[in-house]
Protein backbone atom coordinates (compact mmCIF):
# COMPACT_ATOMS: atom_id res chain seq x y z
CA UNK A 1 0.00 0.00 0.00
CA UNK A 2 1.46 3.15 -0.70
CA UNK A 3 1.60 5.95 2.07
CA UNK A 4 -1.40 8.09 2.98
CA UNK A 5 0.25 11.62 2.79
CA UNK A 6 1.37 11.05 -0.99
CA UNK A 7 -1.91 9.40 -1.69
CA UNK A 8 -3.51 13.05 -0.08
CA UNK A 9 -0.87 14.21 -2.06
CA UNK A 10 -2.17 13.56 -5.43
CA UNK A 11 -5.32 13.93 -4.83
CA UNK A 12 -4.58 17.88 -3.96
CA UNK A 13 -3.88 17.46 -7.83
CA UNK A 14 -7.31 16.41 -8.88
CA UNK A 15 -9.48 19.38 -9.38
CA UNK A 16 -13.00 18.85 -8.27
CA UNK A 17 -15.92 21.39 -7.75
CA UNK A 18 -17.17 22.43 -4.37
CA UNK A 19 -20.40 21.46 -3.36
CA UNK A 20 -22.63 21.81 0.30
CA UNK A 21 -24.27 19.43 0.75
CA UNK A 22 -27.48 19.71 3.11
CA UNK A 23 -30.51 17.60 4.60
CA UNK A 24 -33.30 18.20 6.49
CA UNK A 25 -36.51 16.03 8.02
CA UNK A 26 -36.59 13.84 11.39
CA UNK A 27 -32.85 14.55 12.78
CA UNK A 28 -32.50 17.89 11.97
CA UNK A 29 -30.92 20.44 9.24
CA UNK A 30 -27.35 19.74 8.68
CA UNK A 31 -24.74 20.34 5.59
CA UNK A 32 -21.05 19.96 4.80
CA UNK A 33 -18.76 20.86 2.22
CA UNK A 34 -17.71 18.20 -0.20
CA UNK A 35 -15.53 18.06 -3.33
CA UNK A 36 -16.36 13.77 -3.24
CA UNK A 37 -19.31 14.12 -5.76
CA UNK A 38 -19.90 12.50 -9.08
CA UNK A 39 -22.45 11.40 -11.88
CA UNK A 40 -23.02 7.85 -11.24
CA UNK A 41 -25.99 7.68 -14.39
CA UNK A 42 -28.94 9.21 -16.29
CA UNK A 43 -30.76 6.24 -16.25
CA UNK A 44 -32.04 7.28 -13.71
CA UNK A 45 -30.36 9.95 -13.11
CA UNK A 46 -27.93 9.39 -9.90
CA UNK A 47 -25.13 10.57 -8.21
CA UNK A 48 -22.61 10.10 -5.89
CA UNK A 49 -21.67 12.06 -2.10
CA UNK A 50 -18.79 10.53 -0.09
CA UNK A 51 -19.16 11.57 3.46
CA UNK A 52 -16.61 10.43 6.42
CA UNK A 53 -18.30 8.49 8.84
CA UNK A 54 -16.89 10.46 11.82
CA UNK A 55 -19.02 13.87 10.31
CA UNK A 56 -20.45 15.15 13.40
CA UNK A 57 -23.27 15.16 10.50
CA UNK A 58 -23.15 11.85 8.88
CA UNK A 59 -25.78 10.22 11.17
CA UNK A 60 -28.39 12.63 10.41
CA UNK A 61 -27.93 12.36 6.33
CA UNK A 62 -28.76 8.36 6.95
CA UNK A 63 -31.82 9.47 9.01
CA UNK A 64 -32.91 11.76 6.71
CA UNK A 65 -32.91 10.09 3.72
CA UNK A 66 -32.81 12.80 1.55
CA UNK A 67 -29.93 15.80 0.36
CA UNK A 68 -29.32 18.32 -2.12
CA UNK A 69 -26.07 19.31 -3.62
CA UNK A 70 -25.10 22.49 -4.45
CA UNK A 71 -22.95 22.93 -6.71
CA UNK A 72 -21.32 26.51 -5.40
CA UNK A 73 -20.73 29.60 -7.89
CA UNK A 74 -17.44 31.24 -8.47
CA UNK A 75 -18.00 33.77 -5.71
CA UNK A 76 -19.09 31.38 -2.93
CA UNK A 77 -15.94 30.89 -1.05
CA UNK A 78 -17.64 32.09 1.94
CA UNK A 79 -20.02 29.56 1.72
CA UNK A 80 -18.24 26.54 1.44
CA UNK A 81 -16.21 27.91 4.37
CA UNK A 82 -19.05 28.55 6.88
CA UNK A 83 -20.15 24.76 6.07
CA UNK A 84 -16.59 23.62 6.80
CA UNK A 85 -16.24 25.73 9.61
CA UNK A 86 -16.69 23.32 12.48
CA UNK A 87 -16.80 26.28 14.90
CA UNK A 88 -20.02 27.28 13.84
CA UNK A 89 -23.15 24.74 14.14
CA UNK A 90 -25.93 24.35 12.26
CA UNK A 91 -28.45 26.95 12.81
CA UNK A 92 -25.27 29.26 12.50
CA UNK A 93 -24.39 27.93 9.07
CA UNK A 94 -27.59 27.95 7.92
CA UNK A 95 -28.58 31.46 9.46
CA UNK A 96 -25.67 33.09 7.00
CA UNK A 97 -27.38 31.99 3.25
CA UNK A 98 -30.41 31.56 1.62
CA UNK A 99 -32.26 28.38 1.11
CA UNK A 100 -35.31 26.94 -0.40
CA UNK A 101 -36.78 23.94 -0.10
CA UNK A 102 -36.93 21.63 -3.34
CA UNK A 103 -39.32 18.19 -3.47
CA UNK A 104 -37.66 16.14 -0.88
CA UNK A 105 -37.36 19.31 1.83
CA UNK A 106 -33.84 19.46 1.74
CA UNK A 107 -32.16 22.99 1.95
CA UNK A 108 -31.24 23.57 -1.73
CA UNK A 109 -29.00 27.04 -1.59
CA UNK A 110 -30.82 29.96 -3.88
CA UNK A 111 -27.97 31.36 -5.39
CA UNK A 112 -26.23 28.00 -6.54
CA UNK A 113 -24.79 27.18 -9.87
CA UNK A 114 -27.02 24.42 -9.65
CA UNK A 115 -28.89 22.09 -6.74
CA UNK A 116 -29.58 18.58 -7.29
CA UNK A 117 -32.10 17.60 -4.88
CA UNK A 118 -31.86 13.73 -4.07
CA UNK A 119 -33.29 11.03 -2.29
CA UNK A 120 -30.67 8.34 -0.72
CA UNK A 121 -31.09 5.04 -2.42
CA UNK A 122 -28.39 3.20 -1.54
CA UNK A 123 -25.42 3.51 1.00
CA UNK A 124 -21.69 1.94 1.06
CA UNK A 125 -19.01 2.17 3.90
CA UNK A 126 -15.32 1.94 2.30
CA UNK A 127 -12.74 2.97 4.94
CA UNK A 128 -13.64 5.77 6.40
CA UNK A 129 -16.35 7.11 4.42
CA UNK A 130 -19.92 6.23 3.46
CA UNK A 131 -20.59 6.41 -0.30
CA UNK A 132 -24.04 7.58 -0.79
CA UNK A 133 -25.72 6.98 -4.41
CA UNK A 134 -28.76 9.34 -4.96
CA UNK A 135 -31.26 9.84 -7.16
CA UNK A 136 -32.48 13.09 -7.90
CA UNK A 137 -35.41 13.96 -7.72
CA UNK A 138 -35.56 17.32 -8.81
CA UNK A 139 -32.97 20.01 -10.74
CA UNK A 140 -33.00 23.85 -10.48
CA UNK A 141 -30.09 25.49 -12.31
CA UNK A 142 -28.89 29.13 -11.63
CA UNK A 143 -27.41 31.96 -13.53
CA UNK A 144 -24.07 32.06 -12.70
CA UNK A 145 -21.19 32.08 -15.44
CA UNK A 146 -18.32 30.79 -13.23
CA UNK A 147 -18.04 27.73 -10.54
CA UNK A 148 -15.62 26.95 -8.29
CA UNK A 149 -13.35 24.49 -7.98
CA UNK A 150 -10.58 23.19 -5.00
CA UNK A 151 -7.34 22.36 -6.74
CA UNK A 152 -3.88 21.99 -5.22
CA UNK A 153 -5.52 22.96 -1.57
CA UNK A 154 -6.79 26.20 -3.01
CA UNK A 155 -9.48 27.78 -4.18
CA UNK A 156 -9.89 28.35 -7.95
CA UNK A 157 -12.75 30.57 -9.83
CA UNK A 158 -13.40 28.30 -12.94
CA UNK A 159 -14.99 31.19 -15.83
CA UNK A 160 -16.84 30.41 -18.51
CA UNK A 161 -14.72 31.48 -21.14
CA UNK A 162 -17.39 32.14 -24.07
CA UNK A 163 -19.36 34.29 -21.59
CA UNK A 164 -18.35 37.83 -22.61
């Protein structure tokens, strides 16, 4: 096996776009900030979220049942902070941004490049996460030309580059 701190390593190298992800119902409202989210299919249309198991959080998205990813803009640095933050709690994070609830009542950020509001189908441990496969349930895309991405353990505005 090769050693964890190069394996973090490389994965610093591999771009991905930042995302909150929130749920709401019988435990409570509750998000986190993830970059571990991925098309799984169309048919039906599904995704992956890969949450660590020791998420002061991660009890109350298998409660729930449901989520919604939001796909953050180009200018929402501040957000995924606050939902990283873990010196803030929930009504605190929440409190800061704007949500509305999509089908499945989970918080689905207004100004978002895009929310993807899910139930949770199935669930898989693998180390120390739990891979959650979701299908969505409903779509609402937003306006914004740019999204951002975490790359090399920074934070990256990705622009359009055909939007004048």
């Amino acid at each position: 096996m090769i050693d964890t701190q190069a394996f973090r390593n490389g994965m610093a190298l591999l771009g991905g776009a930042v995302n909150v992800i929130t749920t709401d119902g019988e435990a409570g409202r509750f998000g986190f900030t993830a970059t571990a989210v991925c098309s799984v299919t169309d048919e039906p249309p599904t995704l992956l979220v890969c949450m660590n198991r020791n998420s002061y959080a991660h009890d109350h998205f298998k409660t729930n049942g449901v989520l919604c990813v939001n796909v953050l803009n180009g200018d929402h640095q501040n957000v995924s902070w606050d939902f990283a933050n873990r010196d803030l709690n929930s009504e605190e994070r929440f409190s800061r941004h704007s949500f509305t609830n999509l089908t499945t009542g989970a918080p689905a950020l207004d100004e978002a490049l895009v929310n993807f509001d899910c139930t949770i189908h199935e669930s898989h441990e693998m180390g120390s996460h739990t891979v959650f496969y979701c299908r969505i349930q409903d779509v609402r895309i937003g306006s914004a030309d740019a999204g951002l991405v975490y790359f090399n353990r920074n934070y990256h505005r990705l622009c359009d580059s055909s939007v004048a």
